[in-house]
PDB file of N, CA and C in Angstrom:
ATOM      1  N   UNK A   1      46.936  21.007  14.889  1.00  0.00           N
ATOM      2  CA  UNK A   1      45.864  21.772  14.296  1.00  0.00           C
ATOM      3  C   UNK A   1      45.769  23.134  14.961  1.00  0.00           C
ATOM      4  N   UNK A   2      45.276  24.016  14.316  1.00  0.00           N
ATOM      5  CA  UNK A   2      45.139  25.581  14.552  1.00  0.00           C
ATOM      6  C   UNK A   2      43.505  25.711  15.371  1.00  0.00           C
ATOM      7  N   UNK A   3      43.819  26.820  16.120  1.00  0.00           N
ATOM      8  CA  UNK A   3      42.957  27.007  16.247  1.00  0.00           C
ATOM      9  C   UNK A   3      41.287  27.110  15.313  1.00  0.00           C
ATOM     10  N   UNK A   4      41.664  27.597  14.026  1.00  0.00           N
ATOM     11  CA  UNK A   4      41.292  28.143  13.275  1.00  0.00           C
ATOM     12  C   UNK A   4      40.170  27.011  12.194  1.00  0.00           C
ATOM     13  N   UNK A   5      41.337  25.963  12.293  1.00  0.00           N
ATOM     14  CA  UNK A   5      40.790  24.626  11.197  1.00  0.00           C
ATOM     15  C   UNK A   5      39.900  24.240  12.070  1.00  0.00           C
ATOM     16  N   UNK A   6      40.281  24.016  13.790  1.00  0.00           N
ATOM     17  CA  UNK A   6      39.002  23.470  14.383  1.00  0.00           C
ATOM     18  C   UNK A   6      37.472  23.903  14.339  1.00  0.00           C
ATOM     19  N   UNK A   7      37.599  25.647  14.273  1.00  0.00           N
ATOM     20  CA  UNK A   7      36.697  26.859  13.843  1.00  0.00           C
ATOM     21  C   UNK A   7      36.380  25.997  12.841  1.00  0.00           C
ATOM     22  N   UNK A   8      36.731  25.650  11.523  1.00  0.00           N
ATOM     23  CA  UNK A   8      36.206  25.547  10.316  1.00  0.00           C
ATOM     24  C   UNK A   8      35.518  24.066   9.946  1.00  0.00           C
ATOM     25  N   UNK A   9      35.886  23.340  11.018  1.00  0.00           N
ATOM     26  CA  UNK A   9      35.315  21.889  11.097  1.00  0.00           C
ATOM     27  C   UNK A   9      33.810  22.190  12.026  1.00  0.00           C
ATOM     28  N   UNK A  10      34.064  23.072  13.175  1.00  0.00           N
ATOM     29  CA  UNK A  10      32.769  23.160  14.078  1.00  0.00           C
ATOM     30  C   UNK A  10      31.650  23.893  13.190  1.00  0.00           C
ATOM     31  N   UNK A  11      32.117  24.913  12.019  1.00  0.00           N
ATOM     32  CA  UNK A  11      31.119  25.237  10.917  1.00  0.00           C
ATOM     33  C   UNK A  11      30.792  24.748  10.086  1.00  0.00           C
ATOM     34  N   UNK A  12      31.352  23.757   9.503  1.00  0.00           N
ATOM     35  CA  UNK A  12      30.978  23.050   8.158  1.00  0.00           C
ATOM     36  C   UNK A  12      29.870  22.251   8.951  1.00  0.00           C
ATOM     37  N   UNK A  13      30.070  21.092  10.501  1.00  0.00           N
ATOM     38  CA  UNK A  13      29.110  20.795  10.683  1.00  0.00           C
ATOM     39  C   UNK A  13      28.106  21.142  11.051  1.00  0.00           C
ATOM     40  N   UNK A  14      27.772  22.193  11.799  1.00  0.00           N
ATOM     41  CA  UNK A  14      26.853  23.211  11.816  1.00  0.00           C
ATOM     42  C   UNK A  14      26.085  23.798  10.405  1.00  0.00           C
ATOM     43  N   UNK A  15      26.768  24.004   9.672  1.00  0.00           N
ATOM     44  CA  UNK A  15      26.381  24.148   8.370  1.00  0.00           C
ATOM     45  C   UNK A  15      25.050  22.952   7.839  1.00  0.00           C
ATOM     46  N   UNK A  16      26.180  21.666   8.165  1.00  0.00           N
ATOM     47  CA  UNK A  16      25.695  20.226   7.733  1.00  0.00           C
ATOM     48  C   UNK A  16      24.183  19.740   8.444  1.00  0.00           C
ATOM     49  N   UNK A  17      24.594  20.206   9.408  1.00  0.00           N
ATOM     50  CA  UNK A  17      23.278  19.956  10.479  1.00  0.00           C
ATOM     51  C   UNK A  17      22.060  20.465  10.038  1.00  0.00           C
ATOM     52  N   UNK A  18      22.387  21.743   9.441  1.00  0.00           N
ATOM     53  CA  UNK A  18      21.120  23.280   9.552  1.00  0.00           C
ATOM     54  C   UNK A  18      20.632  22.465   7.749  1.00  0.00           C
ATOM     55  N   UNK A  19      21.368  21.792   7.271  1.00  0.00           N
ATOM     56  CA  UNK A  19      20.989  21.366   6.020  1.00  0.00           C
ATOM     57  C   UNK A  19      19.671  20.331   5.841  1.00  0.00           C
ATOM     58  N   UNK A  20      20.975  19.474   6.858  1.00  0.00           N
ATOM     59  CA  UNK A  20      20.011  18.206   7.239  1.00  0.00           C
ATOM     60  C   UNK A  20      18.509  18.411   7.716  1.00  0.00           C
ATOM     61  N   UNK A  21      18.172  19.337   8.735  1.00  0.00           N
ATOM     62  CA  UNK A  21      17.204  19.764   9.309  1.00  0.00           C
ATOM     63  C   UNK A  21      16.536  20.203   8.574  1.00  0.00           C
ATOM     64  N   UNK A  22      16.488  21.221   7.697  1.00  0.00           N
ATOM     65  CA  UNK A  22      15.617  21.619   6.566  1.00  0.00           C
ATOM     66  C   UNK A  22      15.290  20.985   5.829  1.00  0.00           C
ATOM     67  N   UNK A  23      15.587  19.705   5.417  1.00  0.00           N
ATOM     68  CA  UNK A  23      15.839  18.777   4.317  1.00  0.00           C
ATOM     69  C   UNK A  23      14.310  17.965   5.395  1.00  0.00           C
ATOM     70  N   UNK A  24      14.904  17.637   6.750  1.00  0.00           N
ATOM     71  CA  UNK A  24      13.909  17.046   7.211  1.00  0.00           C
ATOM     72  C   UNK A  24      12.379  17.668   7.891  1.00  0.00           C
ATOM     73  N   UNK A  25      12.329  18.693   7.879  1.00  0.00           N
ATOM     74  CA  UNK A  25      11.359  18.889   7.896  1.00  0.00           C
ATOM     75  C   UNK A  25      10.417  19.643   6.851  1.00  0.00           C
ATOM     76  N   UNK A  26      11.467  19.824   5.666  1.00  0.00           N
ATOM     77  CA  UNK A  26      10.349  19.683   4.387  1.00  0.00           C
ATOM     78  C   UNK A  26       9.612  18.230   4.071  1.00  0.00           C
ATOM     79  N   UNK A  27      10.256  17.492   4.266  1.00  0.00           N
ATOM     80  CA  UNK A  27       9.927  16.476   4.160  1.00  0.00           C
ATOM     81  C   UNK A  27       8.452  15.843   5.115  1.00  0.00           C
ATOM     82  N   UNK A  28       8.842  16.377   6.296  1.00  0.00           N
ATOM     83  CA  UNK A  28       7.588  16.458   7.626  1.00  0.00           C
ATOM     84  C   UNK A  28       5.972  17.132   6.694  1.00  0.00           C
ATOM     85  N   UNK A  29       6.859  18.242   6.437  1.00  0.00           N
ATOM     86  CA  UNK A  29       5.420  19.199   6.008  1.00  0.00           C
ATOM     87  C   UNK A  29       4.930  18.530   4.529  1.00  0.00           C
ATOM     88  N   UNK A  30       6.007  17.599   3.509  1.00  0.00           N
ATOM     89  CA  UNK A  30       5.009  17.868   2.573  1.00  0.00           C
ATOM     90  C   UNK A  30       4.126  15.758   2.653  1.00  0.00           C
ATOM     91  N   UNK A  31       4.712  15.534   4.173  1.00  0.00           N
ATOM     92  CA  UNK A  31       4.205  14.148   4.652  1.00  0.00           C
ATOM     93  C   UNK A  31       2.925  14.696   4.461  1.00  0.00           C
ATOM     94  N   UNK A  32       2.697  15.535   5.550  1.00  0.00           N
ATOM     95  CA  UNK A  32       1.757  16.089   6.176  1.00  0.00           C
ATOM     96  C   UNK A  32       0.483  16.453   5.871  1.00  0.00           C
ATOM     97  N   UNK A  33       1.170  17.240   3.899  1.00  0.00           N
ATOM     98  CA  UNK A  33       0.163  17.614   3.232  1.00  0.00           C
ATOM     99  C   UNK A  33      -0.683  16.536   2.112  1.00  0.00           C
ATOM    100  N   UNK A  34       0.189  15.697   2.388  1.00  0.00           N
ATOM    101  CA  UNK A  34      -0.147  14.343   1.800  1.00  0.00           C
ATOM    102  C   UNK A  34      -1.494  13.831   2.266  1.00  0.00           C
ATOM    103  N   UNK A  35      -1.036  13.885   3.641  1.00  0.00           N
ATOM    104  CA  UNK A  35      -2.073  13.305   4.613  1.00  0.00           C
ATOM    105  C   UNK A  35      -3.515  14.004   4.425  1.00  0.00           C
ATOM    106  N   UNK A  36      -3.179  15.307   4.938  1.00  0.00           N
ATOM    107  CA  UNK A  36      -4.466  15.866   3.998  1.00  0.00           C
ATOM    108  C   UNK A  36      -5.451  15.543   2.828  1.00  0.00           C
ATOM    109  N   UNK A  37      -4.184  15.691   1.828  1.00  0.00           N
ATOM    110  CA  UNK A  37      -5.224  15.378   0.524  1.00  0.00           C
ATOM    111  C   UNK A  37      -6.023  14.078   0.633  1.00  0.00           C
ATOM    112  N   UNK A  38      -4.944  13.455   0.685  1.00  0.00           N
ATOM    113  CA  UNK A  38      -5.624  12.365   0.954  1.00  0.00           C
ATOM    114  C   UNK A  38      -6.977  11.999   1.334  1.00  0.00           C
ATOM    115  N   UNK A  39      -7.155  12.492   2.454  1.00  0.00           N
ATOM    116  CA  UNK A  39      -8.413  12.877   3.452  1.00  0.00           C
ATOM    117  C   UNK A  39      -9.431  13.558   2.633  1.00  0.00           C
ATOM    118  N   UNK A  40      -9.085  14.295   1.864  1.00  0.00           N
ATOM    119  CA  UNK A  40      -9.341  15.393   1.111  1.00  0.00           C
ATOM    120  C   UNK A  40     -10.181  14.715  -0.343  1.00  0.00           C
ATOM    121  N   UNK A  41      -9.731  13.876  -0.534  1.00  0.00           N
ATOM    122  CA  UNK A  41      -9.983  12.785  -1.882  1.00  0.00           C
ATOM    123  C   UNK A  41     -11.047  12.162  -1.646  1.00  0.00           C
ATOM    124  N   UNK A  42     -10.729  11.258  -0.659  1.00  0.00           N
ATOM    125  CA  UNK A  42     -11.701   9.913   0.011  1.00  0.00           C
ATOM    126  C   UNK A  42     -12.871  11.415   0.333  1.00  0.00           C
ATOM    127  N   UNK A  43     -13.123  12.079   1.211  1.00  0.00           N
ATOM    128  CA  UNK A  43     -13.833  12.824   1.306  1.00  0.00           C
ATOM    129  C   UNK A  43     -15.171  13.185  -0.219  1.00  0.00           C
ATOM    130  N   UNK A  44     -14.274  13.809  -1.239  1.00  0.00           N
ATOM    131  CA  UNK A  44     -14.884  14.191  -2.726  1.00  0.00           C
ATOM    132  C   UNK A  44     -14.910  12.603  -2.854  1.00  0.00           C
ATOM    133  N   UNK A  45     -14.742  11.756  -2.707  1.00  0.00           N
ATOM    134  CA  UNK A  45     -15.349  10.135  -3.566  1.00  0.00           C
ATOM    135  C   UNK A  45     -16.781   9.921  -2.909  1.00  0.00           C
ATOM    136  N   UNK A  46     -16.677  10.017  -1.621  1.00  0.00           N
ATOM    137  CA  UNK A  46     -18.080   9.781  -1.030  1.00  0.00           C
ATOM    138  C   UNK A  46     -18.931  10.610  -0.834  1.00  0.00           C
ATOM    139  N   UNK A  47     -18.750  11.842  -1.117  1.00  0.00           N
ATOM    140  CA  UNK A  47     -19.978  12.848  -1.651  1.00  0.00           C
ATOM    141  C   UNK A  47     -20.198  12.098  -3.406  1.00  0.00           C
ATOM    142  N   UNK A  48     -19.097  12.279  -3.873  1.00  0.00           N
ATOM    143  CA  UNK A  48     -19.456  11.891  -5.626  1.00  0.00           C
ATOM    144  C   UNK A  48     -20.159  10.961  -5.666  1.00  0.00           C
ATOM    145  N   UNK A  49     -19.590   9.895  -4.925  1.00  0.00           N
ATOM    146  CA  UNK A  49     -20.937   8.381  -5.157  1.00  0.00           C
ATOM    147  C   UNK A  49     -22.066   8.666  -4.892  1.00  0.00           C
ATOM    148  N   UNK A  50     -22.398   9.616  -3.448  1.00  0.00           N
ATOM    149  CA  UNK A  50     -23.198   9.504  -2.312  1.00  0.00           C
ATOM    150  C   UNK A  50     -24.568  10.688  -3.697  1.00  0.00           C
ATOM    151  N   UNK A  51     -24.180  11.560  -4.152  1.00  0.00           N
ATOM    152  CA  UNK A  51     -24.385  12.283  -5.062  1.00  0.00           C
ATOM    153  C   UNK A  51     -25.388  11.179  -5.971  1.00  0.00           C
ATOM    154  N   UNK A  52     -24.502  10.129  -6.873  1.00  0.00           N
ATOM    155  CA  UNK A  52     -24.337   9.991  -7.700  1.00  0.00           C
ATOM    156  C   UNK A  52     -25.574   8.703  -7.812  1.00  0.00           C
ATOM    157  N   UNK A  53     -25.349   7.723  -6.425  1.00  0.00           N
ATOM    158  CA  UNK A  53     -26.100   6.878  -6.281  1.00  0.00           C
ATOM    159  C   UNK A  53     -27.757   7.863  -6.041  1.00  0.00           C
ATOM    160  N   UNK A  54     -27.881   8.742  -5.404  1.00  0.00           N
ATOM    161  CA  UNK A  54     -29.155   9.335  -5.219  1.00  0.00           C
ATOM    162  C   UNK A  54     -29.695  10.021  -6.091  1.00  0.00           C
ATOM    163  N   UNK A  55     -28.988  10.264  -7.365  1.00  0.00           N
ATOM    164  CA  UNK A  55     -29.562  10.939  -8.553  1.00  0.00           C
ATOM    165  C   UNK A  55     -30.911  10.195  -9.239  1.00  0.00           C
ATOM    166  N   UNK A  56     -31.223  10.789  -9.884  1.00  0.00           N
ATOM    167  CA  UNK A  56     -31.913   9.924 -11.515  1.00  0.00           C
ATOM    168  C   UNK A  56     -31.233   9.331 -12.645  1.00  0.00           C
ATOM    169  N   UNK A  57     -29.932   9.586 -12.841  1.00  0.00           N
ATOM    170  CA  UNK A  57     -29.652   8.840 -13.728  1.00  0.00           C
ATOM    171  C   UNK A  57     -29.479   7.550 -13.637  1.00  0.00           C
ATOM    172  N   UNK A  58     -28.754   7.271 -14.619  1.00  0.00           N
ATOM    173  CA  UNK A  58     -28.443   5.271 -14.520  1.00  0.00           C
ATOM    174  C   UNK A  58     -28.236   4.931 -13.140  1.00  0.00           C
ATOM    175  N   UNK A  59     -26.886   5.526 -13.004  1.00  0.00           N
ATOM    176  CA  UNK A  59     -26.323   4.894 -11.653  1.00  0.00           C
ATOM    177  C   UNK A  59     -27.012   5.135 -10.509  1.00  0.00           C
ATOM    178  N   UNK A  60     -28.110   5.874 -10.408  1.00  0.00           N
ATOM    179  CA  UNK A  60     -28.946   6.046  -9.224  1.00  0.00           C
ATOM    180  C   UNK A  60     -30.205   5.037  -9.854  1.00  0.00           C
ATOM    181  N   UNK A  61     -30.349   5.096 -10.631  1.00  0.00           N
ATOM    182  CA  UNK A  61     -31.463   3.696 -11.189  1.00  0.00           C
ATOM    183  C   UNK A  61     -30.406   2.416 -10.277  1.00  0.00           C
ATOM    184  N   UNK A  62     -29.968   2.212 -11.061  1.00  0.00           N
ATOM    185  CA  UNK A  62     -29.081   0.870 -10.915  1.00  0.00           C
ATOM    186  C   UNK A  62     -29.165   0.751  -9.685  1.00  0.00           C
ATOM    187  N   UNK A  63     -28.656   1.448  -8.624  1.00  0.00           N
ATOM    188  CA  UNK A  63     -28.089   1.559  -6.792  1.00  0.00           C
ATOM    189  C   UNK A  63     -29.228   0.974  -6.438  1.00  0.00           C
ATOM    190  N   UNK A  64     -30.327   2.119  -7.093  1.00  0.00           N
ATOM    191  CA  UNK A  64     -31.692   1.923  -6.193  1.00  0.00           C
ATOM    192  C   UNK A  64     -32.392   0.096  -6.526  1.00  0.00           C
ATOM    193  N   UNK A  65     -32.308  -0.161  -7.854  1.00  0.00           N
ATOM    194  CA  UNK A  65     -32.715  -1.569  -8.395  1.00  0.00           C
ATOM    195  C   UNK A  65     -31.480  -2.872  -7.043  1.00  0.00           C
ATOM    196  N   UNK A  66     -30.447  -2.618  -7.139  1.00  0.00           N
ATOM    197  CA  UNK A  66     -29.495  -3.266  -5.917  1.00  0.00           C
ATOM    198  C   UNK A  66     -30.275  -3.086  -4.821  1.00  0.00           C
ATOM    199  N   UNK A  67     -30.594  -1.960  -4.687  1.00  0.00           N
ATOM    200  CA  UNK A  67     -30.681  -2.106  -2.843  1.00  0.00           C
ATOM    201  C   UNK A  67     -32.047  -3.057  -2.683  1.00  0.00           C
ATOM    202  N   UNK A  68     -32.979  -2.797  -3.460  1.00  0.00           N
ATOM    203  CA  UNK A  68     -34.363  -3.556  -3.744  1.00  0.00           C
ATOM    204  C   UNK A  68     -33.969  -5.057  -3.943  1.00  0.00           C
ATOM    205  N   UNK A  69     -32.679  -5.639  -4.724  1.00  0.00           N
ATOM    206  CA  UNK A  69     -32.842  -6.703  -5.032  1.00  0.00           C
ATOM    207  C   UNK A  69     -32.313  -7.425  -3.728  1.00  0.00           C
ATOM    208  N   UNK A  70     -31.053  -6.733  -3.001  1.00  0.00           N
ATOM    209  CA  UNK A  70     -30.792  -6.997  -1.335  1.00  0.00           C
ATOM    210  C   UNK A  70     -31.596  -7.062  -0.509  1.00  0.00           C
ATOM    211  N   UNK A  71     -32.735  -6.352  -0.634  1.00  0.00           N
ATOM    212  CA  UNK A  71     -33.414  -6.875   0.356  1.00  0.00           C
ATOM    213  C   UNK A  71     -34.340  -8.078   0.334  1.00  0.00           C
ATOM    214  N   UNK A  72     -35.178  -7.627  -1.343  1.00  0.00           N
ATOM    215  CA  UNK A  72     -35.488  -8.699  -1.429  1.00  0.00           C
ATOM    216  C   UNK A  72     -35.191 -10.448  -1.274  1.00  0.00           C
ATOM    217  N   UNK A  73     -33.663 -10.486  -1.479  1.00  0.00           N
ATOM    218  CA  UNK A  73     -33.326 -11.539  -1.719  1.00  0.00           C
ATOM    219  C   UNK A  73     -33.000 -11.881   0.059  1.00  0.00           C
ATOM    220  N   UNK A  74     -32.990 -10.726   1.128  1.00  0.00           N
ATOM    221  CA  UNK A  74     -32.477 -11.180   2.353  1.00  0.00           C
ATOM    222  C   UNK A  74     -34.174 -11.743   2.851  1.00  0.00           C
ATOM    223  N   UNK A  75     -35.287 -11.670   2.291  1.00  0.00           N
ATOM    224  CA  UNK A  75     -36.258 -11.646   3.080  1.00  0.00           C
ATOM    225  C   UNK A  75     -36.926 -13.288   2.502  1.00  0.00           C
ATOM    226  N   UNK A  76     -36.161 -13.551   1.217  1.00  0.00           N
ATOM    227  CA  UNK A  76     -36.511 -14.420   0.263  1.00  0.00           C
ATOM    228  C   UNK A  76     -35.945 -15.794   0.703  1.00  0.00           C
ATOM    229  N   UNK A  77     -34.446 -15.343   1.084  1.00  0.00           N
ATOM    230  CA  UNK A  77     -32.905 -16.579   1.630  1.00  0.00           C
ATOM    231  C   UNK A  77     -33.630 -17.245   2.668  1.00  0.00           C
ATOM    232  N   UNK A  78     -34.488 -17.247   3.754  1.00  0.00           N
ATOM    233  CA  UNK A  78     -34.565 -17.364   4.878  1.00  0.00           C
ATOM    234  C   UNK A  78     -35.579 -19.025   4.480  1.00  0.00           C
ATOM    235  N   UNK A  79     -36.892 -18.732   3.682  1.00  0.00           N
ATOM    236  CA  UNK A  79     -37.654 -19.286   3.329  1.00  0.00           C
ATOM    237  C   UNK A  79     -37.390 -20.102   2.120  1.00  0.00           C
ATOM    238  N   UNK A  80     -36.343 -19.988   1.362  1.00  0.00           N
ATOM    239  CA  UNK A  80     -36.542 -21.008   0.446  1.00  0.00           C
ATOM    240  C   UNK A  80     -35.478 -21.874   1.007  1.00  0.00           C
ATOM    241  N   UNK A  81     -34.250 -21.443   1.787  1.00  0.00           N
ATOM    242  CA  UNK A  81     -33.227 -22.403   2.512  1.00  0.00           C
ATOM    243  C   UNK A  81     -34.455 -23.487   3.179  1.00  0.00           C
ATOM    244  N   UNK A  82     -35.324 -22.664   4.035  1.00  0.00           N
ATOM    245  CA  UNK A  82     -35.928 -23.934   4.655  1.00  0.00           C
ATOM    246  C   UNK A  82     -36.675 -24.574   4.022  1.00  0.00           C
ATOM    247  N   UNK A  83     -37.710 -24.374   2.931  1.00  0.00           N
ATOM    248  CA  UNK A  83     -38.107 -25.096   2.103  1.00  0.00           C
ATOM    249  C   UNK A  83     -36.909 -26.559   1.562  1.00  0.00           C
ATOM    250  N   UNK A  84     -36.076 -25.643   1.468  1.00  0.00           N
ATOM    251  CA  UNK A  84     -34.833 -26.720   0.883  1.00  0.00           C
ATOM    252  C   UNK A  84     -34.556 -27.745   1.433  1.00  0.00           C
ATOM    253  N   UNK A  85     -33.906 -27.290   2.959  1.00  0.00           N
ATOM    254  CA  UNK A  85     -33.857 -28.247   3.736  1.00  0.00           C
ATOM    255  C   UNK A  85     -34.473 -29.202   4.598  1.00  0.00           C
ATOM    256  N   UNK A  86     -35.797 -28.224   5.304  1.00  0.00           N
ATOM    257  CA  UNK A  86     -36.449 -28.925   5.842  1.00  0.00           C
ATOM    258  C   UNK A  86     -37.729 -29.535   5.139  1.00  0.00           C
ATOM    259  N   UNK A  87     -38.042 -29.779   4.477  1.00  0.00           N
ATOM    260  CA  UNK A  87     -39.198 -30.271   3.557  1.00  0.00           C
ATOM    261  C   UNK A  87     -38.956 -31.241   2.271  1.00  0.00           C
TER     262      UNK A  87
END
């Protein structure tokens, strides 16, 4: 082999390398931006509910009728179990 071909093998992989590398860290950055949105999403869902449950409309009717019937029913469970059982 020539000097020359060895030249042209030490560039192609160099070449190959500088490919690879770009390849992998686009890949890094658009992980990355993934990660974000993501974050980014879940974020806008729990304002939207958080919004949505505290309104006047239905779904803030509705939330508010749930949370009333949870409690009620936690203050209710205690006393009719024992009625049940012990009596």
């Amino acid at each position: 082999m020539t000097n020359m071909e060895n030249l042209e093998n030490h560039l192609n992989e160099h070449e190959r390398q500088r490919l690879v590398n770009e390849a992998a860290l686009k890949q890094l950055q658009q992980d990355e931006t993934r990660r974000v949105a993501r974050g980014y999403a879940v974020m806008a869902a729990v304002v939207g509910y958080g919004e949505g449950a505290m309104g006047g409309g239905t779904f803030g009717k509705v939330s508010h009728f749930a949370k009333l019937f949870c409690i009620g029913f936690a203050l209710l469970a205690p006393s009719l179990l024992v009625w049940r059982v012990l009596l």
